[in-house]
N, C-alpha and C. Protein backbone atom coordinates (compact mmCIF):
# COMPACT_ATOMS: atom_id res chain seq x y z
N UNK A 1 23.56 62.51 -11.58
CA UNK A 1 22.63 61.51 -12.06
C UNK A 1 21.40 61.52 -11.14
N UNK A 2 20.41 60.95 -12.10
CA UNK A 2 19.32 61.57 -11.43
C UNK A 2 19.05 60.12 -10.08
N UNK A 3 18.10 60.28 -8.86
CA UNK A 3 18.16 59.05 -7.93
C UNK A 3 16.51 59.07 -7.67
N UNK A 4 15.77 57.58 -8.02
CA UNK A 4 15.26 57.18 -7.85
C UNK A 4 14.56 56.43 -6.00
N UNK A 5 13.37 56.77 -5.37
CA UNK A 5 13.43 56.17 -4.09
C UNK A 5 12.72 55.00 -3.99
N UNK A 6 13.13 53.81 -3.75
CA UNK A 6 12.58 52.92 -3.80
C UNK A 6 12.17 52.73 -2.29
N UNK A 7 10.58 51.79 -2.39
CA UNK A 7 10.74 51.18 -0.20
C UNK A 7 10.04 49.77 -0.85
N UNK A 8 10.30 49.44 -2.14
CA UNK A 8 9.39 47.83 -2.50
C UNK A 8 10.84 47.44 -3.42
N UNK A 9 10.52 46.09 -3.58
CA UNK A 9 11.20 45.34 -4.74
C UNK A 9 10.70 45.89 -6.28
N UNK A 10 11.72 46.35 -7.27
CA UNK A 10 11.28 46.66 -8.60
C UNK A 10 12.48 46.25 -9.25
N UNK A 11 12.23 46.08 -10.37
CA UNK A 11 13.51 45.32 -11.28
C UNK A 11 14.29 47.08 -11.74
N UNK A 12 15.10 47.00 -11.47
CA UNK A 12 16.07 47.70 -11.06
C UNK A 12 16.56 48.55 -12.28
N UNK A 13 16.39 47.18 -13.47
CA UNK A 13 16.77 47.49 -14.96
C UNK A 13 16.20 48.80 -15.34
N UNK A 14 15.07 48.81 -15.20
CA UNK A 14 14.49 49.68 -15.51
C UNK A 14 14.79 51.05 -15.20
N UNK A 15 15.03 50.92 -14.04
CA UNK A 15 15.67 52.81 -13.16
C UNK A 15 16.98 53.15 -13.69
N UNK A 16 17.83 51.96 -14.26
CA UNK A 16 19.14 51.95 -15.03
C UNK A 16 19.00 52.44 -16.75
N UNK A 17 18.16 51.89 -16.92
CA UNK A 17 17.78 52.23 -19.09
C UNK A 17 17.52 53.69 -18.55
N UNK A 18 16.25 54.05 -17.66
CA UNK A 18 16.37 55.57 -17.59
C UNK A 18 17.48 56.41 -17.32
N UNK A 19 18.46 55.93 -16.97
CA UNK A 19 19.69 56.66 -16.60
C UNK A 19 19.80 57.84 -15.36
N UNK A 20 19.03 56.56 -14.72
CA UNK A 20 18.52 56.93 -13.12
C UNK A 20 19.70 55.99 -12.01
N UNK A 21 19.58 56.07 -10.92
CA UNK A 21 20.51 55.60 -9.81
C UNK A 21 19.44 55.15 -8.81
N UNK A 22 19.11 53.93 -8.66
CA UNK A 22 17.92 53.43 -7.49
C UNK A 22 18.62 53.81 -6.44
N UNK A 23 17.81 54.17 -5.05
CA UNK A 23 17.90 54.79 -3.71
C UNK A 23 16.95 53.50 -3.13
N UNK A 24 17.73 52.36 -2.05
CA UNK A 24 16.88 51.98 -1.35
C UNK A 24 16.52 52.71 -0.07
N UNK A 25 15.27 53.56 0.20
CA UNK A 25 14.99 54.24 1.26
C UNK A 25 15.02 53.55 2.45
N UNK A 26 14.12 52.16 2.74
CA UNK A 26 14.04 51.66 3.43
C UNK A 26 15.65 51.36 4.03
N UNK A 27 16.76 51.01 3.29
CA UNK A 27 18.00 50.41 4.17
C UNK A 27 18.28 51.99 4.36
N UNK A 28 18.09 52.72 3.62
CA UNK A 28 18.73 54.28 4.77
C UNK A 28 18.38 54.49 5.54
N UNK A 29 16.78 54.54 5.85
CA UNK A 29 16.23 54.84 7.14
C UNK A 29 16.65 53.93 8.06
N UNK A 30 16.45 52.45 7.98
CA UNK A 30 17.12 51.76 9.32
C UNK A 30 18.46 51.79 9.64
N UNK A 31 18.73 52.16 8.62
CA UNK A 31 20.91 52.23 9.23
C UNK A 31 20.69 53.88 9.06
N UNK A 32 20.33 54.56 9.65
CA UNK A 32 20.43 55.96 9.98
C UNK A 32 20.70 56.49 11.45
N UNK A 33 21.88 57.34 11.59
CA UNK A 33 21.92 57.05 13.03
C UNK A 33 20.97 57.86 13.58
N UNK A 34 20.38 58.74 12.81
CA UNK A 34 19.32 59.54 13.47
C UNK A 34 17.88 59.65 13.17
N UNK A 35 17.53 58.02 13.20
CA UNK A 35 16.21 57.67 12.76
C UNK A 35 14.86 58.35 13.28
N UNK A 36 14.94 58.52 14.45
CA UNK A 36 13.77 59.54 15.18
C UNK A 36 13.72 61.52 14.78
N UNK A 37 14.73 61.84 14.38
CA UNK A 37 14.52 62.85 13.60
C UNK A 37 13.86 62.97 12.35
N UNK A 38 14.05 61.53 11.47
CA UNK A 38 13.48 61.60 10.06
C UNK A 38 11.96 61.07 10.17
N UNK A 39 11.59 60.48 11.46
CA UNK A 39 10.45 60.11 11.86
C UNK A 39 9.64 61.96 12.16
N UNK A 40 10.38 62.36 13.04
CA UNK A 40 9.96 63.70 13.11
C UNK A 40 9.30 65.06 12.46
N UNK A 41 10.65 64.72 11.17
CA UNK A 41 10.53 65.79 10.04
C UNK A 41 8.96 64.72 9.26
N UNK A 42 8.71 63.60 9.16
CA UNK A 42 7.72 63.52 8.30
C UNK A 42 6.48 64.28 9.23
N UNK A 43 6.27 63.74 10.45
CA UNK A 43 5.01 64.43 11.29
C UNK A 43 5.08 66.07 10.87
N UNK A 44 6.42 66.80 11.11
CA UNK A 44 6.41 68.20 10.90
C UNK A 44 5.38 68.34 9.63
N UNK A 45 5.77 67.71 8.91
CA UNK A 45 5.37 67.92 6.92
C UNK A 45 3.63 67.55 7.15
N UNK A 46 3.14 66.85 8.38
CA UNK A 46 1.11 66.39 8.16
C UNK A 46 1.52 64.93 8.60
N UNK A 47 2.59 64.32 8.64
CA UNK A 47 2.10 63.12 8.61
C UNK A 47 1.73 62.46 10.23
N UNK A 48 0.13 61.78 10.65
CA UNK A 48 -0.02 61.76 11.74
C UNK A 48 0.93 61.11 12.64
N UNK A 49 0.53 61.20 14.22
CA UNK A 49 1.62 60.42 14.85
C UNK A 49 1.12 58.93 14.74
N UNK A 50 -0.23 58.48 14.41
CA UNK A 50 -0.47 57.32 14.23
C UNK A 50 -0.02 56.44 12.74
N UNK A 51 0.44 57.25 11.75
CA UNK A 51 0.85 56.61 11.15
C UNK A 51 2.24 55.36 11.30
N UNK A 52 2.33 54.79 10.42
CA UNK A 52 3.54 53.32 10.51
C UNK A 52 4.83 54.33 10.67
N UNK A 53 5.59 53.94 11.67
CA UNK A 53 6.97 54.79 11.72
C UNK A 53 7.47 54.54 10.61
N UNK A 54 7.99 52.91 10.42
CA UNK A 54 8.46 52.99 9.04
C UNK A 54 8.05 53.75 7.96
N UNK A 55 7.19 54.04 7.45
CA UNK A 55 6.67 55.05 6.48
C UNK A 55 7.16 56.40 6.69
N UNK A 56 6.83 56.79 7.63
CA UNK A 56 7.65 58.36 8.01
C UNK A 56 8.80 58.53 7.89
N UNK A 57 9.60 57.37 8.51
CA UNK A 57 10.93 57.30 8.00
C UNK A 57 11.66 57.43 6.99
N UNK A 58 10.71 56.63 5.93
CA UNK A 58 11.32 56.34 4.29
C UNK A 58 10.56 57.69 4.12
N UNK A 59 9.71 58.65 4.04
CA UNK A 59 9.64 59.70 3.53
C UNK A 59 10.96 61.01 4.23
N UNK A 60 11.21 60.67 5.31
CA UNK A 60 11.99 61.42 5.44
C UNK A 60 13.06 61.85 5.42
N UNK A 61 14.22 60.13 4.92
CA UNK A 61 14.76 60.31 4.65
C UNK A 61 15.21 60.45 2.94
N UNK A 62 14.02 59.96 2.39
CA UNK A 62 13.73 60.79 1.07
C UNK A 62 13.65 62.25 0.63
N UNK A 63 12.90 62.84 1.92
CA UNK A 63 13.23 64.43 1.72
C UNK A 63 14.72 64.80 1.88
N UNK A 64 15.34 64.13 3.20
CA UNK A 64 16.83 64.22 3.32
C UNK A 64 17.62 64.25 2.24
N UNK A 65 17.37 63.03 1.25
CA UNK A 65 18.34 62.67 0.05
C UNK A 65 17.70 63.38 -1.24
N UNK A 66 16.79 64.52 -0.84
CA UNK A 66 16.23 65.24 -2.30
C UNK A 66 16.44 66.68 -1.89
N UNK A 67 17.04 66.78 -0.75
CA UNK A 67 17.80 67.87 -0.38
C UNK A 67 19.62 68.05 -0.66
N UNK A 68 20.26 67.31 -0.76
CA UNK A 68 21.41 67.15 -1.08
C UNK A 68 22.21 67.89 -2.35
C-alpha cells in the first residue's frame, strides 16, 4: 500500500479514500534513535547547515521510508 508523508495536520480521510497509508514524519524523526544521521543525509542531498533541523529530519527520514 501506497504511504503518504505527512509533517502538518490533514484530515486523514482523505489519504484513506485514496487507498493510501498516512506516514507521520515528524513522530519518526523525533523517536528515531538515529536522528543526527537523518539530519545528515538531508545536508548530503543540498540542504544547508542553516536550515531548521527539524526539516532535514522529516526529509530524511522520508527518504529513509521511500527507500524501504
Amino acid at each position: 500500500m501506497r504511504e503518504i508523508g505527512l509533517t502538518t495536520t490533514v484530515p486523514i480521510e482523505i489519504i484513506y479514500a485514496a487507498g493510501c497509508v498516512p506516514l507521520d514524519l515528524n513522530n519518526l524523526f523525533i523517536t528515531s534513535p538515529d536522528a543526527e544521521k537523518l539530519i545528515l543525509e538531508a545536508e548530503r542531498v543540498g540542504f544547508p547547515r542553516s536550515t531548521c533541523s527539524w526539516i532535514k529530519g522529516d526529509l530524511g527520514r522520508g527518504k529513509e521510508e521511500g527507500n524501504k
